[in-house]
Protein backbone atom coordinates (compact mmCIF):
# COMPACT_ATOMS: atom_id res chain seq x y z
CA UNK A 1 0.00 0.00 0.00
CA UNK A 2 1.61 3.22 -1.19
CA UNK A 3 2.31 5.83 1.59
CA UNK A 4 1.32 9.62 1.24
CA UNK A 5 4.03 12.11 2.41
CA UNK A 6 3.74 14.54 3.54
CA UNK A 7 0.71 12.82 5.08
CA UNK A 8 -2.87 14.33 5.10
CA UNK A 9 -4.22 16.34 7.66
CA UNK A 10 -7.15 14.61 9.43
CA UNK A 11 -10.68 16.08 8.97
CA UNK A 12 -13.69 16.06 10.81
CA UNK A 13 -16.78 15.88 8.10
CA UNK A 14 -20.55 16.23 8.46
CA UNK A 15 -22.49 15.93 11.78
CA UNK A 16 -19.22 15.71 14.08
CA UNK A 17 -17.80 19.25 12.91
CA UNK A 18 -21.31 20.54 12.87
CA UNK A 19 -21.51 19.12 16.93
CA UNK A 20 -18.00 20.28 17.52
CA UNK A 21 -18.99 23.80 16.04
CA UNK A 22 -22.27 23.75 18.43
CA UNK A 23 -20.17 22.97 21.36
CA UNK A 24 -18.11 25.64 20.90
CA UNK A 25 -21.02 28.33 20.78
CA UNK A 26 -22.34 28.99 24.24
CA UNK A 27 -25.15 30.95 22.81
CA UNK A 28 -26.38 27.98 21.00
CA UNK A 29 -26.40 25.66 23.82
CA UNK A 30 -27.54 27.93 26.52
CA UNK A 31 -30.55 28.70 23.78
CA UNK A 32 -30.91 24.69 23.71
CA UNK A 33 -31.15 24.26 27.51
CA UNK A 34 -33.35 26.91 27.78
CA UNK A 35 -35.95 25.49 25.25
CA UNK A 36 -35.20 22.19 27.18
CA UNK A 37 -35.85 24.03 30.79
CA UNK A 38 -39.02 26.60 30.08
CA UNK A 39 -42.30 25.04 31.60
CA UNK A 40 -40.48 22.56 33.77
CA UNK A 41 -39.67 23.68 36.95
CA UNK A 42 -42.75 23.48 38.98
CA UNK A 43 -41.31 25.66 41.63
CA UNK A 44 -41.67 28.81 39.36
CA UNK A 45 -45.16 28.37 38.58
CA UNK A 46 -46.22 27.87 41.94
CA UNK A 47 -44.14 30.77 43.27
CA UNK A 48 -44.57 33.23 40.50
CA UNK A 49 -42.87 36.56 42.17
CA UNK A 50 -38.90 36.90 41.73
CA UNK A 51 -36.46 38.99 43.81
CA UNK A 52 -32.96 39.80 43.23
CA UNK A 53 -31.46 38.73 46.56
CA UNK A 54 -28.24 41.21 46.37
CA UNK A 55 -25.60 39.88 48.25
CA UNK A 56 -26.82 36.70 48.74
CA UNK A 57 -29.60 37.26 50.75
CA UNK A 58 -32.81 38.64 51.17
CA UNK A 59 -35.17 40.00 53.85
CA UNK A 60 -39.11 39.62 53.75
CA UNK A 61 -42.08 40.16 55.98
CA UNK A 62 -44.39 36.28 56.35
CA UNK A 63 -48.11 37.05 56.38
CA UNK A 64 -47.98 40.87 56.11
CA UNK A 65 -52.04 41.70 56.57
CA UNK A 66 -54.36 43.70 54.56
CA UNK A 67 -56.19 45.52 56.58
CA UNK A 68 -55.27 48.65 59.30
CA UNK A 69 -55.14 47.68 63.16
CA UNK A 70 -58.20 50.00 63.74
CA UNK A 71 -61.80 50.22 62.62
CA UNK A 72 -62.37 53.94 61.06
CA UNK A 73 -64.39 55.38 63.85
CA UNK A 74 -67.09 58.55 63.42
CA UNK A 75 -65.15 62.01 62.93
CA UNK A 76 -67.16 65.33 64.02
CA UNK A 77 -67.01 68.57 62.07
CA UNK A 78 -63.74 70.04 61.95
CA UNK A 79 -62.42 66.91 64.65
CA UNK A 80 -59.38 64.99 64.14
CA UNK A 81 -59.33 61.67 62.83
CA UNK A 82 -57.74 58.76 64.58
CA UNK A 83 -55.03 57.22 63.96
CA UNK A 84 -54.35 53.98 62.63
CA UNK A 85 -51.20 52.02 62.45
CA UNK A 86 -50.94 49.77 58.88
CA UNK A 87 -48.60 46.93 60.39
CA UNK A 88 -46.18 44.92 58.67
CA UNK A 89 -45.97 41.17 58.60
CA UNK A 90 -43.16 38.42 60.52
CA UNK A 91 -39.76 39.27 59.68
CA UNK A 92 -37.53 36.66 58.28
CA UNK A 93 -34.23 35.83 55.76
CA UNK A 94 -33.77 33.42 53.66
CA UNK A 95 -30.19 32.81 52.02
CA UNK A 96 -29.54 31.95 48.15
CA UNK A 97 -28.13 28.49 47.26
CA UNK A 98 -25.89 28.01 44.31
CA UNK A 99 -27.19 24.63 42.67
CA UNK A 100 -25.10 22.97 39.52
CA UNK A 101 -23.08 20.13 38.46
CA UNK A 102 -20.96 19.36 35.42
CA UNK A 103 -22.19 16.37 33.03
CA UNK A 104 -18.73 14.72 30.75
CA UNK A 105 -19.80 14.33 26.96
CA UNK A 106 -17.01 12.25 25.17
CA UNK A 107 -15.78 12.56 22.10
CA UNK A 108 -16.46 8.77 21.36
CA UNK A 109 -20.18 8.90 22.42
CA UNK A 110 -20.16 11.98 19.72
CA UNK A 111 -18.73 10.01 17.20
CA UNK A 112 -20.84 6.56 18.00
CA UNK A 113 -24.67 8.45 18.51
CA UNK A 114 -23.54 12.06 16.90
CA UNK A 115 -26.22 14.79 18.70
CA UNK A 116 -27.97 12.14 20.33
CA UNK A 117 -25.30 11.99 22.99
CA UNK A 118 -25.48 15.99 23.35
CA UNK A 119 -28.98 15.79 23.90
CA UNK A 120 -29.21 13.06 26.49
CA UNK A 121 -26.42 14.74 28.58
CA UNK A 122 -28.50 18.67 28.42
CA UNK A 123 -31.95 16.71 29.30
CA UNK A 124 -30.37 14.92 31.93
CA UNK A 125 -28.52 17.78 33.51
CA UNK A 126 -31.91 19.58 33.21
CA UNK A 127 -34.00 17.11 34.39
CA UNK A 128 -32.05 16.86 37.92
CA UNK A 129 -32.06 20.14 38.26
CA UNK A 130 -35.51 20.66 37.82
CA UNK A 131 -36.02 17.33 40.08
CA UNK A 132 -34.18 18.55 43.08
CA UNK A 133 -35.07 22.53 42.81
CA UNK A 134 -39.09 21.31 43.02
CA UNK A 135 -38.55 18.99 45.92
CA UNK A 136 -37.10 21.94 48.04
CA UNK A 137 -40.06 24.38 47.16
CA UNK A 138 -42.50 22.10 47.53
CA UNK A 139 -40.95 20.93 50.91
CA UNK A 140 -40.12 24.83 51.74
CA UNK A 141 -44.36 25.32 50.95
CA UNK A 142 -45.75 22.49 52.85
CA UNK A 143 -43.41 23.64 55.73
CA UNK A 144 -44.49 26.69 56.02
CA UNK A 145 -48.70 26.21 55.46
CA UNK A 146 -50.17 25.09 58.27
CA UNK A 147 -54.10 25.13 57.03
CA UNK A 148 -55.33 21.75 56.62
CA UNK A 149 -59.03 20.33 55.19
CA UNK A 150 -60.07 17.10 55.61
CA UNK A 151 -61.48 14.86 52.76
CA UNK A 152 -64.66 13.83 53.13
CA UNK A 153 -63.76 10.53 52.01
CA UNK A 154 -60.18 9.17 50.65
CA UNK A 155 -60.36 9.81 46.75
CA UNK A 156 -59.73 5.87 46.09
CA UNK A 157 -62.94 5.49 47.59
CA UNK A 158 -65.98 5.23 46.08
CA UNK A 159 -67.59 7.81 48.02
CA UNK A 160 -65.04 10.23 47.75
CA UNK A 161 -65.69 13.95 46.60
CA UNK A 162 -62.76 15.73 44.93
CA UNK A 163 -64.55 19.04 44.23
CA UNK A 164 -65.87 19.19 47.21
CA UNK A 165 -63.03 18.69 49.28
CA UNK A 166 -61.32 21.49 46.89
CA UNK A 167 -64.08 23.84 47.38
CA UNK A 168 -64.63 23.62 50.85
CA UNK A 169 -60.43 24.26 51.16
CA UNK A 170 -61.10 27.33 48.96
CA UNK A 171 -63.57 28.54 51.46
CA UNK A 172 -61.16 28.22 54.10
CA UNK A 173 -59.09 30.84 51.95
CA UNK A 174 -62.12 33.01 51.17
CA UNK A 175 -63.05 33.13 54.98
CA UNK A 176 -60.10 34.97 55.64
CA UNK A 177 -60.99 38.03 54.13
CA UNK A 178 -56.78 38.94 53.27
CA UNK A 179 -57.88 39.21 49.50
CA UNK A 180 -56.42 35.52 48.50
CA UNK A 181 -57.47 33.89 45.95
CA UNK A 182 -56.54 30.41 45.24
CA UNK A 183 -55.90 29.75 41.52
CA UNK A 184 -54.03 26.90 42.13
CA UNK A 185 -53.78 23.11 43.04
CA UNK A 186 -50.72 20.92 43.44
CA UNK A 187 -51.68 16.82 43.48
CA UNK A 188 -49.62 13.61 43.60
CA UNK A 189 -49.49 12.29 40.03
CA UNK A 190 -51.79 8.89 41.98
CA UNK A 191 -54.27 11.49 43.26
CA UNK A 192 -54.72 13.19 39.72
CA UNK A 193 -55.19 10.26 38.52
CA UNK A 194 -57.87 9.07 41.12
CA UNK A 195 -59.35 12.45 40.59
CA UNK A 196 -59.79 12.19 37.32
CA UNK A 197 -61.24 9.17 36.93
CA UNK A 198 -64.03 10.03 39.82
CA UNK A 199 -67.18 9.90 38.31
CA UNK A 200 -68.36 13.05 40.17
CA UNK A 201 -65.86 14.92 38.45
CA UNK A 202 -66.50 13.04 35.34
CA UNK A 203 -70.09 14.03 35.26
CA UNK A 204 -69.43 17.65 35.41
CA UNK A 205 -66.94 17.91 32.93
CA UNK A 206 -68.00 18.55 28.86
CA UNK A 207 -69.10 15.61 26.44
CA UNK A 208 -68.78 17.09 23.52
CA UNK A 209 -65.86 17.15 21.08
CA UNK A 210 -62.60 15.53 20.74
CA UNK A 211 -61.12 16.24 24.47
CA UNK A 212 -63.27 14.09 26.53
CA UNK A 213 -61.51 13.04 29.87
CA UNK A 214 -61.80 9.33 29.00
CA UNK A 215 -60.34 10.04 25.90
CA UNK A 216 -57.37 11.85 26.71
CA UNK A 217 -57.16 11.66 30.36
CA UNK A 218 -56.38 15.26 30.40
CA UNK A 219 -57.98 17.64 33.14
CA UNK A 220 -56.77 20.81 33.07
CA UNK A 221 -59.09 22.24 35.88
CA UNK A 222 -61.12 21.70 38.63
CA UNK A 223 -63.48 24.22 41.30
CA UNK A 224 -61.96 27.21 38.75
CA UNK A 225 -58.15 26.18 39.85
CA UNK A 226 -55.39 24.72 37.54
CA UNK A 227 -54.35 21.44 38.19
CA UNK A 228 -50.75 20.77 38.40
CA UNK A 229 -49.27 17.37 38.84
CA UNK A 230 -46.32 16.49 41.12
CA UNK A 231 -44.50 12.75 41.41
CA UNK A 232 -45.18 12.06 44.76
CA UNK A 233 -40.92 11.46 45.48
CA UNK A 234 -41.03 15.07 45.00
CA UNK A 235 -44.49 16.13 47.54
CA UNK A 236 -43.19 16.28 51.15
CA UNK A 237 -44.69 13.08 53.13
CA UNK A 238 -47.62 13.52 54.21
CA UNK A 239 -48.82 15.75 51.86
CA UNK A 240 -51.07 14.94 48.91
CA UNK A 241 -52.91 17.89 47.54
CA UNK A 242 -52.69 21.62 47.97
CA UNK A 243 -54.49 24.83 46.68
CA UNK A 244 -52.68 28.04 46.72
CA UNK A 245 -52.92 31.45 45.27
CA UNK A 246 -49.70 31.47 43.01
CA UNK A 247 -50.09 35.33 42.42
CA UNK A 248 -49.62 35.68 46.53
CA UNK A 249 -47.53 32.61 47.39
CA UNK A 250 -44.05 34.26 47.37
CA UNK A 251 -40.98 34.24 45.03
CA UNK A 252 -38.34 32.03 43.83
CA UNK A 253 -35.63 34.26 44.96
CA UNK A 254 -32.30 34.25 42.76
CA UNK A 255 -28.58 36.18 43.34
CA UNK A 256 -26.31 37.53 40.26
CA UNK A 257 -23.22 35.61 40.41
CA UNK A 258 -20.99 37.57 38.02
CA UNK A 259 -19.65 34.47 36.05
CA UNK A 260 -18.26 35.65 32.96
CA UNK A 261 -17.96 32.43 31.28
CA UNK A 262 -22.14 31.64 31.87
CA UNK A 263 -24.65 31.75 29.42
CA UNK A 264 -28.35 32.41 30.80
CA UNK A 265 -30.28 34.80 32.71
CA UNK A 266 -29.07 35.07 36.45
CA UNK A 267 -33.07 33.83 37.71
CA UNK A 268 -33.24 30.44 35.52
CA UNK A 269 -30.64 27.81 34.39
CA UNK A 270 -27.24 29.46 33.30
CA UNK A 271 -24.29 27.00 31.29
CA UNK A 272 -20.64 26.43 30.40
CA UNK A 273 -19.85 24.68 28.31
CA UNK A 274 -15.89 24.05 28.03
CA UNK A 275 -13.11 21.47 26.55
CA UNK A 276 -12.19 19.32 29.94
CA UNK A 277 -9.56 20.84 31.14
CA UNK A 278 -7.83 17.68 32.00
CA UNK A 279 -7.44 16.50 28.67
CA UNK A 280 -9.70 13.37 28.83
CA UNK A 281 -10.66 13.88 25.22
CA UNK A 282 -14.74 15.17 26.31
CA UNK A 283 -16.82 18.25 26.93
CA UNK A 284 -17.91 19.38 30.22
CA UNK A 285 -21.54 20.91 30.09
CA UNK A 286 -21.58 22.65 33.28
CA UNK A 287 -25.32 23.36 34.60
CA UNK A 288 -26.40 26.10 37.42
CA UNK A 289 -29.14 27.98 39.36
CA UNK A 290 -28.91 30.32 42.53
CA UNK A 291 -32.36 30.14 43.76
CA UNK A 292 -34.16 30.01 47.13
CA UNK A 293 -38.01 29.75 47.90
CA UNK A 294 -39.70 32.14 49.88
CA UNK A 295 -43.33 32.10 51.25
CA UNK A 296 -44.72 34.84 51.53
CA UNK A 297 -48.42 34.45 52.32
CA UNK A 298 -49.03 31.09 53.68
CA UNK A 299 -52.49 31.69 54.59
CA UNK A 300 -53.37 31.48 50.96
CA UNK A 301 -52.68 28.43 50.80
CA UNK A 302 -54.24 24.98 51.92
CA UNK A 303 -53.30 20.99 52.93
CA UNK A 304 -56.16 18.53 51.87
CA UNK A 305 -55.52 16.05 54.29
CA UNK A 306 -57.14 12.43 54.16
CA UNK A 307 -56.80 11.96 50.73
């Protein structure tokens, strides 16, 4: 076999350079995560506010009321009006947590399943992420409510009553007069699906058209509230289903850590993405978030216990 000299210089061709190239363009992945990321963490829909916690921490007030410490009382002509103190709620603090890990992409698992093995390694990274960031709020929520409602009956039952157990929780909100209002429920992914199938519920729901609940399993609400599923490894024990008002909760607190080398906005799921430094022919896709949950109003929010 003849032999070339000077010898050629090796190439990378089709979908490895074009993998190589994305690697090597932060933008690009962090605009890949992000599509992976949006409408996954659970945590930010359930605590909708967001506050900059500037040097690492930040200082709230828990259950700040609505109303004056004073009913306004009559006032004679020309008399002076009494006056009334608006007080503020519990102080606390709650410190930000930097969250992250880095996830080793070699270059053999590019060359044997090409993007595939980018993919896997973002959605993985992701996934955790999201995973362990919704246990701590949902822990960090059910800690800090302390309203419960009792079933009427345990929803694998067949006596049970879904909506009515969710109404009669709302009216434990409403009852409280602080201007709450619950928009919200949070269920194991067993109890929506014992919900669902309760033929209460099912009666009350729409027969017509394409979307019927035996059909597509698929109930997006229930007693006006959006129903949000949670795997139950990720619900604190003990705790099956909760309504909240999401617009009142409190915030998913975040700090600016001023990385030069990240991708991402400082509140959601930053990256860097790098050649390992250690020579072990691989990329290192490095995944973060700085975020701590705060609750805010935990009167606007309820257990349903029993279920």
């Amino acid at each position: 076999m003849p032999i070339l000299y000077p010898p050629t210089i090796p190439t990378l061709s089709g979908d490895f350079l074009t993998i190589h190239r994305f690697l090597q363009s932060p933008t690009m992945v962090q605009r890949r995560l992000r599509t992976i990321a949006d409408q996954r963490f659970l945590a930010d829909v359930l605590l909708t506010g967001t506050v900059e916690a500037t040097g690492g921490a930040v200082a709230y007030e828990v259950s700040e009321g609505i109303y004056t410490d004073r009913d306004p009382t009559p006032v004679a002509p020309g008399g002076e009006y009494e006056r009334a103190l608006a007080t503020g709620g519990t102080a606390a603090l709650a410190t930000v947590t930097k969250y992250g890990q880095d996830v080793k992409v070699t270059d053999e698992a590019i060359g044997r399943q090409r993007m595939a093995a980018v993919d896997r390694a973002m959605q993985k990274s992701v996934n955790r992420a999201v995973a362990y960031i919704d246990t701590i709020t949902l822990a960090a929520i059910a800690s800090a409510v302390t309203q419960t409602q009792a079933a009427a009956a345990a929803w694998s039952s067949a006596s049970a009553d879904p909506l009515l157990d969710v109404m009669l929780a709302q009216a434990q909100v409403a009852d409280l007069t602080e201007g709450y209002e619950p928009d919200s429920i949070v269920v194991t992914s067993t109890l929506y699906a014992r919900l669902v199938a309760n033929q209460k519920v099912i009666a009350g729901l729409e027969r017509e058209g394409s979307s019927q609940v035996t059909k597509t399993g698929d109930v997006k609400s229930i007693g006006s509230l959006a129903l949000r599923q949670a795997p139950a490894s990720r619900m604190p024990s003990g705790v099956g289903a909760m309504i909240l008002d999401s617009a009142q909760l409190g915030d998913l607190a975040w700090e600016k850590v001023p990385s030069p080398e990240y991708q991402g906005e400082p509140s959601g799921i930053q990256s860097w993405i790098r050649r390992d430094p250690n020579a072990t022919d691989s990329w290192l896709i490095r995944t973060r978030r700085t975020a701590v949950p705060i609750v805010r109003e935990p009167g606007c929010a309820v257990k349903i216990t029993g279920v």
